[in-house]
PDB file of N, CA and C in Angstrom:
ATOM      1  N   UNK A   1      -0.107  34.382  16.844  1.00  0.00           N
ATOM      2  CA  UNK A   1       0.639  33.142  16.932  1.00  0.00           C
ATOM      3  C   UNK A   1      -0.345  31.965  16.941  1.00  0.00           C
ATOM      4  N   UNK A   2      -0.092  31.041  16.206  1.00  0.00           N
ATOM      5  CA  UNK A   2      -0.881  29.971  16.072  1.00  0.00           C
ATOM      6  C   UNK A   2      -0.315  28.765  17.238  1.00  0.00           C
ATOM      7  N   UNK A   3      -1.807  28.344  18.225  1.00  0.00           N
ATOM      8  CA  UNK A   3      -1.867  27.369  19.154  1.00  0.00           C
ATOM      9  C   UNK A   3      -1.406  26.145  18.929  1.00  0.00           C
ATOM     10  N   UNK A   4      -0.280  25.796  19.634  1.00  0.00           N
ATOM     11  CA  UNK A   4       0.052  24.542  19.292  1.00  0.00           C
ATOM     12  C   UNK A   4      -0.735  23.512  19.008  1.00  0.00           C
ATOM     13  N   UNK A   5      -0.872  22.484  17.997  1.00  0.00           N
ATOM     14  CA  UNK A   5      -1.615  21.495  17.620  1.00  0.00           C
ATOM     15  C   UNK A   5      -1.478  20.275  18.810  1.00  0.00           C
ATOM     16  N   UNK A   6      -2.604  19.718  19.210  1.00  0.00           N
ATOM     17  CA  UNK A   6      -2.986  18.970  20.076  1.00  0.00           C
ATOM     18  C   UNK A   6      -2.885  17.697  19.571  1.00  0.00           C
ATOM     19  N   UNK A   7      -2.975  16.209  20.003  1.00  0.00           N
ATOM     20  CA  UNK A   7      -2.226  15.250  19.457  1.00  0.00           C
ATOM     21  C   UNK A   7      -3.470  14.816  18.557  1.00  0.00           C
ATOM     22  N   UNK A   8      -4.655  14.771  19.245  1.00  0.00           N
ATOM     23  CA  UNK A   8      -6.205  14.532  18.720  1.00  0.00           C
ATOM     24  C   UNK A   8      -6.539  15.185  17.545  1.00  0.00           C
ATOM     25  N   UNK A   9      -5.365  16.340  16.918  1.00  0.00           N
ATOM     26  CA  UNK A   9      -5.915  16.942  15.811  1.00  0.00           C
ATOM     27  C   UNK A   9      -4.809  17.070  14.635  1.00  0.00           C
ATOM     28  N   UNK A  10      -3.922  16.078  14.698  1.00  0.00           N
ATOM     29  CA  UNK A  10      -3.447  15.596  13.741  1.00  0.00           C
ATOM     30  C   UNK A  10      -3.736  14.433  12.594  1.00  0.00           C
ATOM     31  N   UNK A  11      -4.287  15.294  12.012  1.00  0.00           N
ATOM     32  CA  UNK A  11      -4.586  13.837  10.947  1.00  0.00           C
ATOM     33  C   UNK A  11      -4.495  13.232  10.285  1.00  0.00           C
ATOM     34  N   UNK A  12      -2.839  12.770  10.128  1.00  0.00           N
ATOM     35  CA  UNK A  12      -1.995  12.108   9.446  1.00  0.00           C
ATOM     36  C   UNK A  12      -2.142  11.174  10.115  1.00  0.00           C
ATOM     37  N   UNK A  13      -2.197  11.625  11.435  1.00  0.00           N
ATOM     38  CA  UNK A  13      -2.046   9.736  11.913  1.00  0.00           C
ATOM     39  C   UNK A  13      -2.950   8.261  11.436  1.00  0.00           C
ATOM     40  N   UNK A  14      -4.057   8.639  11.462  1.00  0.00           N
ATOM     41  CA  UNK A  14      -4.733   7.580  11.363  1.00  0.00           C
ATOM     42  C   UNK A  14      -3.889   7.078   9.970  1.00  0.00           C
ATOM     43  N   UNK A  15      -3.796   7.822   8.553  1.00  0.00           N
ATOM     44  CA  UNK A  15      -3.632   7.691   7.181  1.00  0.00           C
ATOM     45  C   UNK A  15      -1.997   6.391   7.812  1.00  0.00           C
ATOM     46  N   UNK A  16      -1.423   6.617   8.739  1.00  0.00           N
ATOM     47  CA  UNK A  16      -0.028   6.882   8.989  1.00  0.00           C
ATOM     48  C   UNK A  16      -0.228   5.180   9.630  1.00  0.00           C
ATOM     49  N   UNK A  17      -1.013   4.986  10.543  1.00  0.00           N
ATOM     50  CA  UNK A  17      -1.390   3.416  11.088  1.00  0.00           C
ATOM     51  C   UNK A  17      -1.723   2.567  10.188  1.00  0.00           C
ATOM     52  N   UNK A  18      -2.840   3.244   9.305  1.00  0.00           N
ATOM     53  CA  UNK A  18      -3.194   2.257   8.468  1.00  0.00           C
ATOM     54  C   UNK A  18      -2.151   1.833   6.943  1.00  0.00           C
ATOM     55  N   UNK A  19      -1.169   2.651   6.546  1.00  0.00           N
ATOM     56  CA  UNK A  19       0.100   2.547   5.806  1.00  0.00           C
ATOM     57  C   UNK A  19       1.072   1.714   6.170  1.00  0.00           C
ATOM     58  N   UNK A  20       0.771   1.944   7.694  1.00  0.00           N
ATOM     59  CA  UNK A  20       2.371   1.821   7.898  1.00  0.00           C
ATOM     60  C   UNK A  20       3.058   0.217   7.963  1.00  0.00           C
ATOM     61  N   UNK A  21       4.092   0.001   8.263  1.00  0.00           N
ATOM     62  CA  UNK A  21       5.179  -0.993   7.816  1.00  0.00           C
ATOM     63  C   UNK A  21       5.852  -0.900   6.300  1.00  0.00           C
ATOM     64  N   UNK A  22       6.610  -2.108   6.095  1.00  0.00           N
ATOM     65  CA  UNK A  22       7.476  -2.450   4.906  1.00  0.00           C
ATOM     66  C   UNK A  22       6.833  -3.143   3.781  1.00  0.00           C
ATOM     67  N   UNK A  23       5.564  -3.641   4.101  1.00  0.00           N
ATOM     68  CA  UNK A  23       4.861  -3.856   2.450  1.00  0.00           C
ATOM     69  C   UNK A  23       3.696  -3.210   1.946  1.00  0.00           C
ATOM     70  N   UNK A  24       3.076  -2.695   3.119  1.00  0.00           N
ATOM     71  CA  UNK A  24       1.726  -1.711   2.422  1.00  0.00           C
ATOM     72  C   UNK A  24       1.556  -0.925   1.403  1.00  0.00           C
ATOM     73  N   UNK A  25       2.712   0.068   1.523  1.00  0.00           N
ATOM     74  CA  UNK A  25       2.625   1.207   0.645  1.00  0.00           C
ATOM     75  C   UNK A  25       3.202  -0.097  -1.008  1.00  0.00           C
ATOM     76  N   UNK A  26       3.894  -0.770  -0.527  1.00  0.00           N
ATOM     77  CA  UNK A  26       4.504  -1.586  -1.936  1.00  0.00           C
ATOM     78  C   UNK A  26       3.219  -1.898  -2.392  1.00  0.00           C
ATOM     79  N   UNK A  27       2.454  -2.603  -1.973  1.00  0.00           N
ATOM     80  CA  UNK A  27       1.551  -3.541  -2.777  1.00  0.00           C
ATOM     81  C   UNK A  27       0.234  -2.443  -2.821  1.00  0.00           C
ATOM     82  N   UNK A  28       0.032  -1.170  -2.254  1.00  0.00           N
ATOM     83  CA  UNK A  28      -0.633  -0.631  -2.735  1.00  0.00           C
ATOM     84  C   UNK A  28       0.277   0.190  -4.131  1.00  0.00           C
ATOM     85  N   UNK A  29       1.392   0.467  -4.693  1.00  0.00           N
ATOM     86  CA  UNK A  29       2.254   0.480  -5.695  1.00  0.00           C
ATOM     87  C   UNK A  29       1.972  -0.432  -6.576  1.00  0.00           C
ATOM     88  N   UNK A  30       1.517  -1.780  -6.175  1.00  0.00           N
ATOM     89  CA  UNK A  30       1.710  -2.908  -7.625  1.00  0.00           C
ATOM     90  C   UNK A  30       0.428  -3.128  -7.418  1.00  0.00           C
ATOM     91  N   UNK A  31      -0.815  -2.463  -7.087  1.00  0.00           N
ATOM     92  CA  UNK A  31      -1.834  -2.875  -7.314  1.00  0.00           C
ATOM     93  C   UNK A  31      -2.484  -1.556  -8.176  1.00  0.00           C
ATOM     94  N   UNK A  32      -1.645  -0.561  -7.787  1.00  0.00           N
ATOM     95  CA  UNK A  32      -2.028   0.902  -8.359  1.00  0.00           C
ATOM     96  C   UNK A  32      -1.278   0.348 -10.220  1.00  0.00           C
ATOM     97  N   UNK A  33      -0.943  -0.589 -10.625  1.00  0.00           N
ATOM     98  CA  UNK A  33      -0.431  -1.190 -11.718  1.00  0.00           C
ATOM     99  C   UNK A  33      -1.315  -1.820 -12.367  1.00  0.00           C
ATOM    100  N   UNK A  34      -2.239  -2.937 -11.710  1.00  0.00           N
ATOM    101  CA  UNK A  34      -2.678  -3.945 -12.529  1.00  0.00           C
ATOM    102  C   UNK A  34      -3.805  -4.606 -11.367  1.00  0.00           C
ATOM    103  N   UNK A  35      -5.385  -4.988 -11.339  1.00  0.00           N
ATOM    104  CA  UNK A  35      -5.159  -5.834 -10.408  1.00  0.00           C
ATOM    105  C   UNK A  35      -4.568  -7.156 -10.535  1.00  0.00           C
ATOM    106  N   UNK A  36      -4.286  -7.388  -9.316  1.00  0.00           N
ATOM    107  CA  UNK A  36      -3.354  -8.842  -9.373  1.00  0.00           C
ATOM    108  C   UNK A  36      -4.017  -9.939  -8.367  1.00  0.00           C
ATOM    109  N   UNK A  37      -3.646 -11.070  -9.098  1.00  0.00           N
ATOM    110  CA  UNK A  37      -3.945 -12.707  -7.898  1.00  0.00           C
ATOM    111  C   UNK A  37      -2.512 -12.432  -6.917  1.00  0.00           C
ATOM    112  N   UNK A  38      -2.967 -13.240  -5.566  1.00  0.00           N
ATOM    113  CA  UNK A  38      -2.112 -13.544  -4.862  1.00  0.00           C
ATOM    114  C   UNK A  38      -0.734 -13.450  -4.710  1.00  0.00           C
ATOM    115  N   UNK A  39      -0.563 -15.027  -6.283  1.00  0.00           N
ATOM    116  CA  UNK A  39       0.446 -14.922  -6.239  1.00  0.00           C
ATOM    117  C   UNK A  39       1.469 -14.255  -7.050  1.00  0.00           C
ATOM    118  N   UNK A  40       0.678 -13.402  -7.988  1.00  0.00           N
ATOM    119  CA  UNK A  40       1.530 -12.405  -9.013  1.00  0.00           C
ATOM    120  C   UNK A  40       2.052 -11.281  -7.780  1.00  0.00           C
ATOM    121  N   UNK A  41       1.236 -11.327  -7.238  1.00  0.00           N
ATOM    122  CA  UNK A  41       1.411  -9.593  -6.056  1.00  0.00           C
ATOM    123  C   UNK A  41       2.585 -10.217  -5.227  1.00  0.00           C
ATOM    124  N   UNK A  42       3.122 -11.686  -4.853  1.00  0.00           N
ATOM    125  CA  UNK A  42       3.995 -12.357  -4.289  1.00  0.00           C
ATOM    126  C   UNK A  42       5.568 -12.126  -4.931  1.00  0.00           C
ATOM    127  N   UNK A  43       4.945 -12.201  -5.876  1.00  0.00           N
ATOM    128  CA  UNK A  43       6.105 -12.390  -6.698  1.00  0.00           C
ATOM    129  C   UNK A  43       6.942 -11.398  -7.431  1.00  0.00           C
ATOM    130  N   UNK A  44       5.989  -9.901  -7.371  1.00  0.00           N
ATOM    131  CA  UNK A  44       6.166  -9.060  -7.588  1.00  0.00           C
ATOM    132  C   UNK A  44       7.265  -8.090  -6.635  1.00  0.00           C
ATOM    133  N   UNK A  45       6.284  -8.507  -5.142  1.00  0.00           N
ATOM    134  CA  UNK A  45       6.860  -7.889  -4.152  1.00  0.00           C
ATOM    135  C   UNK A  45       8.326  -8.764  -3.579  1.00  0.00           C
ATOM    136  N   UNK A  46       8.359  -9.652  -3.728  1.00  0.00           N
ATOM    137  CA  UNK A  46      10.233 -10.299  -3.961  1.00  0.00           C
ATOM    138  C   UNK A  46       9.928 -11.595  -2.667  1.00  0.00           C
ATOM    139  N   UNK A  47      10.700 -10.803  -1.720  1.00  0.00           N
ATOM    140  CA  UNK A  47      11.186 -11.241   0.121  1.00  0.00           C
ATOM    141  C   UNK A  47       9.675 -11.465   0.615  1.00  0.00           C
ATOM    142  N   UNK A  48       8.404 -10.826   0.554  1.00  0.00           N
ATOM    143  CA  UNK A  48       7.459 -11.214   1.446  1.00  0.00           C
ATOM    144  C   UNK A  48       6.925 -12.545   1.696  1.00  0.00           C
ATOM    145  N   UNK A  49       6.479 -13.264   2.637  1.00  0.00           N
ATOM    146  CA  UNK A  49       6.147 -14.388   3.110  1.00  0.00           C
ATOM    147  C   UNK A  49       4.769 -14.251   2.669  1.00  0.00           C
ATOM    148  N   UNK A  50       4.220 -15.746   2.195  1.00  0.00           N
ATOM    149  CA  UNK A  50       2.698 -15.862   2.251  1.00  0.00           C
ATOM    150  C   UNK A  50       2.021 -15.280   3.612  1.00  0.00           C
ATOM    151  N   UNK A  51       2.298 -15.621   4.455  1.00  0.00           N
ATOM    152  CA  UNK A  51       1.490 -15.254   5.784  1.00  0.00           C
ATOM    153  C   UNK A  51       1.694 -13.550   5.862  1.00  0.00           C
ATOM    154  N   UNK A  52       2.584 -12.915   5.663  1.00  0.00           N
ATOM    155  CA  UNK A  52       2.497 -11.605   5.734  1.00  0.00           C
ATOM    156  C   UNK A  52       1.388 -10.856   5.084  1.00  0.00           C
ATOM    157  N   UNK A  53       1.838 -11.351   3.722  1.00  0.00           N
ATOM    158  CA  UNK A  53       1.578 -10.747   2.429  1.00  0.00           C
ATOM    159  C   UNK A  53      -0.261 -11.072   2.708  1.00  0.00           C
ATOM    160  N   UNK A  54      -0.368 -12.087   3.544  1.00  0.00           N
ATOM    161  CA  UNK A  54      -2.094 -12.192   3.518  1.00  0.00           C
ATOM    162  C   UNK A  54      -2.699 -11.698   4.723  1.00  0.00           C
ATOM    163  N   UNK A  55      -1.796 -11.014   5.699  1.00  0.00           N
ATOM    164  CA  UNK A  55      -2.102 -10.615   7.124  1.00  0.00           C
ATOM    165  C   UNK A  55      -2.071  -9.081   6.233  1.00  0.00           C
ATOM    166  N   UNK A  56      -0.973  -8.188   5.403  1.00  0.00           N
ATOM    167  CA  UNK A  56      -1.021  -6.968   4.924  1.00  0.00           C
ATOM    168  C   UNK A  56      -2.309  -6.669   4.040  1.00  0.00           C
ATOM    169  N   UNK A  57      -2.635  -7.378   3.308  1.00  0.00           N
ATOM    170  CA  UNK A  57      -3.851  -7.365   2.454  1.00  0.00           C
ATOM    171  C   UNK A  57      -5.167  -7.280   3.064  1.00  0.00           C
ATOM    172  N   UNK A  58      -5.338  -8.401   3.966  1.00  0.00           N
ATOM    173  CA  UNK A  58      -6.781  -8.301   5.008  1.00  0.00           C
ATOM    174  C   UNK A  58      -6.514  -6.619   6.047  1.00  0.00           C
ATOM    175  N   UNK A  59      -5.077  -6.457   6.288  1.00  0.00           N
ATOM    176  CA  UNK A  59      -5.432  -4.628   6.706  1.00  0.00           C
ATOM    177  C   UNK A  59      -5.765  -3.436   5.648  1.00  0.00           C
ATOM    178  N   UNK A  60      -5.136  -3.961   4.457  1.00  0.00           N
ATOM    179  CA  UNK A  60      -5.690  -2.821   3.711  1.00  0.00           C
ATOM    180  C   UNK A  60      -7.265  -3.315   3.728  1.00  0.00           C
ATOM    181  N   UNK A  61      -7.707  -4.172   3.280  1.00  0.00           N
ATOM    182  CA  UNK A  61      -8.767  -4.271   3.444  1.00  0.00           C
ATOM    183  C   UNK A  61      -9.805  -3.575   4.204  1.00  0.00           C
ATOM    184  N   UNK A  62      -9.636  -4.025   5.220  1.00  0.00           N
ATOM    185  CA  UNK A  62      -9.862  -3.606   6.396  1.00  0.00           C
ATOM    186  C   UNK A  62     -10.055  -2.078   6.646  1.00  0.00           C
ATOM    187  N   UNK A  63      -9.257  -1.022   6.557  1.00  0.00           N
ATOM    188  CA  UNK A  63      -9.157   0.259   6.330  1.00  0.00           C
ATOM    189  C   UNK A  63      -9.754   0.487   5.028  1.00  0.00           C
ATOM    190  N   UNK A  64      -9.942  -0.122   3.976  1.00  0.00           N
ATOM    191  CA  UNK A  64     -10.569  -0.064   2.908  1.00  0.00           C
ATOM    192  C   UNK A  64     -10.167   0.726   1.542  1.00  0.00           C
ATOM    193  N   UNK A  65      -8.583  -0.303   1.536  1.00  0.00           N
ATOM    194  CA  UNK A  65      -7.764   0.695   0.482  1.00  0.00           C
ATOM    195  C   UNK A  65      -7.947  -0.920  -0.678  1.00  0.00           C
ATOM    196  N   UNK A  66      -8.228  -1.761  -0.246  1.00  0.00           N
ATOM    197  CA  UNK A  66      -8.006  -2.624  -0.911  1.00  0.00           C
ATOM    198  C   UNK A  66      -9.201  -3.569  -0.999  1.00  0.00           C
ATOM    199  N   UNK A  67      -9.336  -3.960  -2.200  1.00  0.00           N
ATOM    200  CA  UNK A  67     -10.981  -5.263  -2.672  1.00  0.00           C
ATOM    201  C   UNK A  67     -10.791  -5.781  -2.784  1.00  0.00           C
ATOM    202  N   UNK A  68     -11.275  -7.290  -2.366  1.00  0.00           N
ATOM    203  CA  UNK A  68     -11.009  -8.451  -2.754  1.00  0.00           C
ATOM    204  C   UNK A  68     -12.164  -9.367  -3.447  1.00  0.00           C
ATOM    205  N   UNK A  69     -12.111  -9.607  -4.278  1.00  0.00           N
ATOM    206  CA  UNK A  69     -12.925 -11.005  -5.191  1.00  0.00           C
ATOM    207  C   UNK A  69     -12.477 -12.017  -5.881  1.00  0.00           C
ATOM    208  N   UNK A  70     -13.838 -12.780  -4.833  1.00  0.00           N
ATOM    209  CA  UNK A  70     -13.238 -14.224  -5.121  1.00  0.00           C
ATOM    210  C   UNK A  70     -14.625 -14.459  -6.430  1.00  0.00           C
ATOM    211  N   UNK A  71     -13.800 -15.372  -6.867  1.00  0.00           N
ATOM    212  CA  UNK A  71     -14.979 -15.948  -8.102  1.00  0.00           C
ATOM    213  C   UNK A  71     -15.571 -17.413  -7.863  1.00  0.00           C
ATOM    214  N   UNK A  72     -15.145 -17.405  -6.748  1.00  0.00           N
ATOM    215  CA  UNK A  72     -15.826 -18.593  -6.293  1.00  0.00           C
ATOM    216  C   UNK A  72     -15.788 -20.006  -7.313  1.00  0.00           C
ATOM    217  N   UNK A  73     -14.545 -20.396  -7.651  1.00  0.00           N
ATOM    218  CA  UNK A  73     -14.197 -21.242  -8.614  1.00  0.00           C
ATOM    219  C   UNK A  73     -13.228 -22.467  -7.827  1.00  0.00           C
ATOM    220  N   UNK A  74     -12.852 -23.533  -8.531  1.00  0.00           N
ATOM    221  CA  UNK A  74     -11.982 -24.716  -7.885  1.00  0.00           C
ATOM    222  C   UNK A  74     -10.907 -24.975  -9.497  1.00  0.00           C
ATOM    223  N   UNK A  75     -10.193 -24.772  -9.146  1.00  0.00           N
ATOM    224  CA  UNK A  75      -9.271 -24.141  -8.028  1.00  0.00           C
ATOM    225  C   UNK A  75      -9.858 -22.388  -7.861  1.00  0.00           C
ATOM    226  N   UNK A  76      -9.315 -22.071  -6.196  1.00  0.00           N
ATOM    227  CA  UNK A  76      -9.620 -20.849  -6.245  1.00  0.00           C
ATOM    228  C   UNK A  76      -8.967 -19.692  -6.961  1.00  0.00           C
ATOM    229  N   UNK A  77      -9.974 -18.571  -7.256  1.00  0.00           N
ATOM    230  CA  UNK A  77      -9.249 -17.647  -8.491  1.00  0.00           C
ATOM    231  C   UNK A  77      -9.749 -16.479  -7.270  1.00  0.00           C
ATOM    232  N   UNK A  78      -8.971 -15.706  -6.879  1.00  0.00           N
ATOM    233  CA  UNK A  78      -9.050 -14.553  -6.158  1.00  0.00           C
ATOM    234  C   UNK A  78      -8.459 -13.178  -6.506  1.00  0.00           C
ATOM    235  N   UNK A  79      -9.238 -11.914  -6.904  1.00  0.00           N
ATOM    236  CA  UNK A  79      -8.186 -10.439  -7.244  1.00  0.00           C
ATOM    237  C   UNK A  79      -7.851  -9.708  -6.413  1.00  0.00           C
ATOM    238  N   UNK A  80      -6.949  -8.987  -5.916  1.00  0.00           N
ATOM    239  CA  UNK A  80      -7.088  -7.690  -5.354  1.00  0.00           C
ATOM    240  C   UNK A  80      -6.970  -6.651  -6.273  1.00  0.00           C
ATOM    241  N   UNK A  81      -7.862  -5.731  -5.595  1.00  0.00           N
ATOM    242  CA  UNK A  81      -7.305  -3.774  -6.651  1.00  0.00           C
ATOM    243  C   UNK A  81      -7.649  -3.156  -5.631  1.00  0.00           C
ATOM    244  N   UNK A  82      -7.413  -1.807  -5.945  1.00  0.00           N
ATOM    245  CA  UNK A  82      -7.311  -1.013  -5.327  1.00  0.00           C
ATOM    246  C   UNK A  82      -8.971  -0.205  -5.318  1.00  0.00           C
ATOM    247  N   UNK A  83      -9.217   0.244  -3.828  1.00  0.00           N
ATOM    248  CA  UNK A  83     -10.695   0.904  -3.986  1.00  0.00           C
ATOM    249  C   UNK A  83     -10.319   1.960  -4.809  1.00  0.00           C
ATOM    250  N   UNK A  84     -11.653   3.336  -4.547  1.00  0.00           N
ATOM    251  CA  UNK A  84     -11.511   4.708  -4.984  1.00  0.00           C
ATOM    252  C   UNK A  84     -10.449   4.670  -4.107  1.00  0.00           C
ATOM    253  N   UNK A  85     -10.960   5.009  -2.776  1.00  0.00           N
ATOM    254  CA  UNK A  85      -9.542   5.141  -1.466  1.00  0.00           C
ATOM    255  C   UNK A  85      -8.761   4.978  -1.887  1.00  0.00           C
ATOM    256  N   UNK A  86      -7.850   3.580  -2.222  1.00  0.00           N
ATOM    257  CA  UNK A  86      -6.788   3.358  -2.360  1.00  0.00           C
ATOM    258  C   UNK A  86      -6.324   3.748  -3.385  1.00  0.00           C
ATOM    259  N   UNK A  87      -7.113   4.269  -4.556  1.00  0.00           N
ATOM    260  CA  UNK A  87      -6.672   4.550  -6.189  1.00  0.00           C
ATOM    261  C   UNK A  87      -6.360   5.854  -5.425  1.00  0.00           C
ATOM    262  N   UNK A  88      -7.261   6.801  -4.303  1.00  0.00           N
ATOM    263  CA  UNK A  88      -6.526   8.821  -4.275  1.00  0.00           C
ATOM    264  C   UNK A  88      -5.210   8.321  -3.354  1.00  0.00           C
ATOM    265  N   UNK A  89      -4.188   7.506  -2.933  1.00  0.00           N
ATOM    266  CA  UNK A  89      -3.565   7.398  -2.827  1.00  0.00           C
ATOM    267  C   UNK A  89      -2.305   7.814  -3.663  1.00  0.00           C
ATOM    268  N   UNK A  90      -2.958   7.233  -4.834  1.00  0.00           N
ATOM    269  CA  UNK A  90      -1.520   7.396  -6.062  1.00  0.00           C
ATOM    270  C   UNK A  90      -0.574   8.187  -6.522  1.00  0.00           C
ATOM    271  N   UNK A  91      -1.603  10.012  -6.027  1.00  0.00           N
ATOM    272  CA  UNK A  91      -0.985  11.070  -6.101  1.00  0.00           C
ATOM    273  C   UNK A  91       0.023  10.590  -4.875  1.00  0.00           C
ATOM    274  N   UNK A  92      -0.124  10.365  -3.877  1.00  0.00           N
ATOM    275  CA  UNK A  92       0.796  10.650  -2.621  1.00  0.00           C
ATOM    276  C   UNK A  92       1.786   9.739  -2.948  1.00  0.00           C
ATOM    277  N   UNK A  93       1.688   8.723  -3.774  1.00  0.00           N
ATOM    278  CA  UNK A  93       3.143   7.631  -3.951  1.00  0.00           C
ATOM    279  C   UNK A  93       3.731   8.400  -5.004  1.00  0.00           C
ATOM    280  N   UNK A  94       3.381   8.821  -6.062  1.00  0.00           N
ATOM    281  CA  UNK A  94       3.940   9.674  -6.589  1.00  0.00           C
ATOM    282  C   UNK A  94       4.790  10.733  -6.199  1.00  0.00           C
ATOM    283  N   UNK A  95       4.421  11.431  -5.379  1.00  0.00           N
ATOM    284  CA  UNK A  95       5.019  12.691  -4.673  1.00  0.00           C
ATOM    285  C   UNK A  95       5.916  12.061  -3.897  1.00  0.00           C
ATOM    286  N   UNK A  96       6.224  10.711  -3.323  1.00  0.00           N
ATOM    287  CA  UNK A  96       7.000   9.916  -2.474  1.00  0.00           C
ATOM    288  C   UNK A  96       8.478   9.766  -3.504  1.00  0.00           C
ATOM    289  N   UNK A  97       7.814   8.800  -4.667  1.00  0.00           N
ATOM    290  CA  UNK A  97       8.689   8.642  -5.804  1.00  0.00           C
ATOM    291  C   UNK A  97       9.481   9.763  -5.899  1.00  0.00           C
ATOM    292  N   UNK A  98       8.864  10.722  -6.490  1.00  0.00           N
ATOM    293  CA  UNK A  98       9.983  12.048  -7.159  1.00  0.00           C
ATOM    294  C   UNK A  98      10.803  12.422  -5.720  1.00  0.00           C
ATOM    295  N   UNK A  99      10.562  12.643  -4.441  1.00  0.00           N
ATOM    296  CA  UNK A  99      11.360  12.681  -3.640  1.00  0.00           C
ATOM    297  C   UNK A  99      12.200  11.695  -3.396  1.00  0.00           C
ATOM    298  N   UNK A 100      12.163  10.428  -3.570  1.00  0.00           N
ATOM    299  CA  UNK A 100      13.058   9.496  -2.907  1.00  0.00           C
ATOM    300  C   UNK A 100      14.057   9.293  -4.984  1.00  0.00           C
ATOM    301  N   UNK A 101      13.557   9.736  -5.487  1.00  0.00           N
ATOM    302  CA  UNK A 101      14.320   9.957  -6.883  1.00  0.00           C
ATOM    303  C   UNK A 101      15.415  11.163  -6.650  1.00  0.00           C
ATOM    304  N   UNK A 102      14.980  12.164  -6.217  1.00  0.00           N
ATOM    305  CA  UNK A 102      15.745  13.363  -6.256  1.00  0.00           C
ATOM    306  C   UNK A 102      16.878  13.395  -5.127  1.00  0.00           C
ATOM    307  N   UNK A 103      16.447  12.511  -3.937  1.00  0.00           N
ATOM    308  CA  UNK A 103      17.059  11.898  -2.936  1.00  0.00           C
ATOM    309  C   UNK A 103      17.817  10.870  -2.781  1.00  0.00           C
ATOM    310  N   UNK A 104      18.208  10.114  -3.978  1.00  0.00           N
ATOM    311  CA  UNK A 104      18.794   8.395  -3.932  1.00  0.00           C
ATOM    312  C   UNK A 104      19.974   8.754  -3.483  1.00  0.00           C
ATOM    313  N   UNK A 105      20.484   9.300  -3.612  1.00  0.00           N
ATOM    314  CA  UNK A 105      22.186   9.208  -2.699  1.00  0.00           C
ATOM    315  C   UNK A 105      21.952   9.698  -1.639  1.00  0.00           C
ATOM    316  N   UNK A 106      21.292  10.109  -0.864  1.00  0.00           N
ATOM    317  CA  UNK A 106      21.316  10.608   0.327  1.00  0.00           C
ATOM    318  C   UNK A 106      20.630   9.325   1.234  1.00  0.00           C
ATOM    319  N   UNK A 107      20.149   8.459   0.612  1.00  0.00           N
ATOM    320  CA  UNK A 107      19.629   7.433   0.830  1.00  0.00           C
ATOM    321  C   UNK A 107      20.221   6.172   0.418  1.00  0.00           C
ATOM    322  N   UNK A 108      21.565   6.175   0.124  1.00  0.00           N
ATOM    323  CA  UNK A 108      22.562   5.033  -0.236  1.00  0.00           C
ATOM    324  C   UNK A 108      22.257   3.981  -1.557  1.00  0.00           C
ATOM    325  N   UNK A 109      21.067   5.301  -2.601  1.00  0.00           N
ATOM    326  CA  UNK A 109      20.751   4.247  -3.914  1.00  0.00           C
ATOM    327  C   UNK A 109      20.943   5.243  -4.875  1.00  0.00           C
ATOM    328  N   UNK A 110      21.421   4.978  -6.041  1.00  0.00           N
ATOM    329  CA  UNK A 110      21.404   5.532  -7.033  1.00  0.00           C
ATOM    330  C   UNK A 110      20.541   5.294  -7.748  1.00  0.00           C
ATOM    331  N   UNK A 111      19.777   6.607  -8.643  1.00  0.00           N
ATOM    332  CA  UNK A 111      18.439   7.165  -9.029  1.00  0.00           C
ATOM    333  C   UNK A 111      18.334   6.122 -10.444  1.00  0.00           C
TER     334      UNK A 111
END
């Protein structure tokens, strides 16, 4: 019989903090697309607020799913993309997709 797993040796979690909320996984989705400025990734993602959308970005950052360069120009010209990190993600949004595809009515959307 295998020993129950201890909380310290789960290691989804960390992957699971640094994902988590309602725009991360999106804008790592529309960056796994194209890189994008600011405000294309704004506009893309619909409802998000400037202040979010630049508090979500400095965490991917941060965890290091996401790059940022500036070109140091006037007006400012700034990209995000996605690191390596954030590019081995893509399999896992994928595998998200085909489930929440195969799932849309059980989830109140049609596929």
């Amino acid at each position: 019989m295998t020993p129950p797993l201890r909380k310290e040796d789960c290691l989804i979690e960390p992957l699971i903090e640094a994902i988590s909320g309602k725009w991360k996984l999106l804008i790592i989705y529309w960056l796994a697309q194209e890189t994008s400025r600011f405000n294309h990734l704004q506009r893309n993602l619909g409802a998000i607020t400037h202040r979010t959308l630049t508090r979500q970005l400095s965490e991917l950052q941060e965890a290091g799913f996401v790059s940022r360069k500036d070109f140091k120009t006037i007006p400012p010209h700034v990209e995000y993309s996605l690191t390596p990190l954030g590019q081995s993600l893509i399999p896992l949004l994928e595998v998200m997709h085909d489930w929440a595809a195969e799932n849309a009515t059980k989830l109140g959307r049609s596929a």
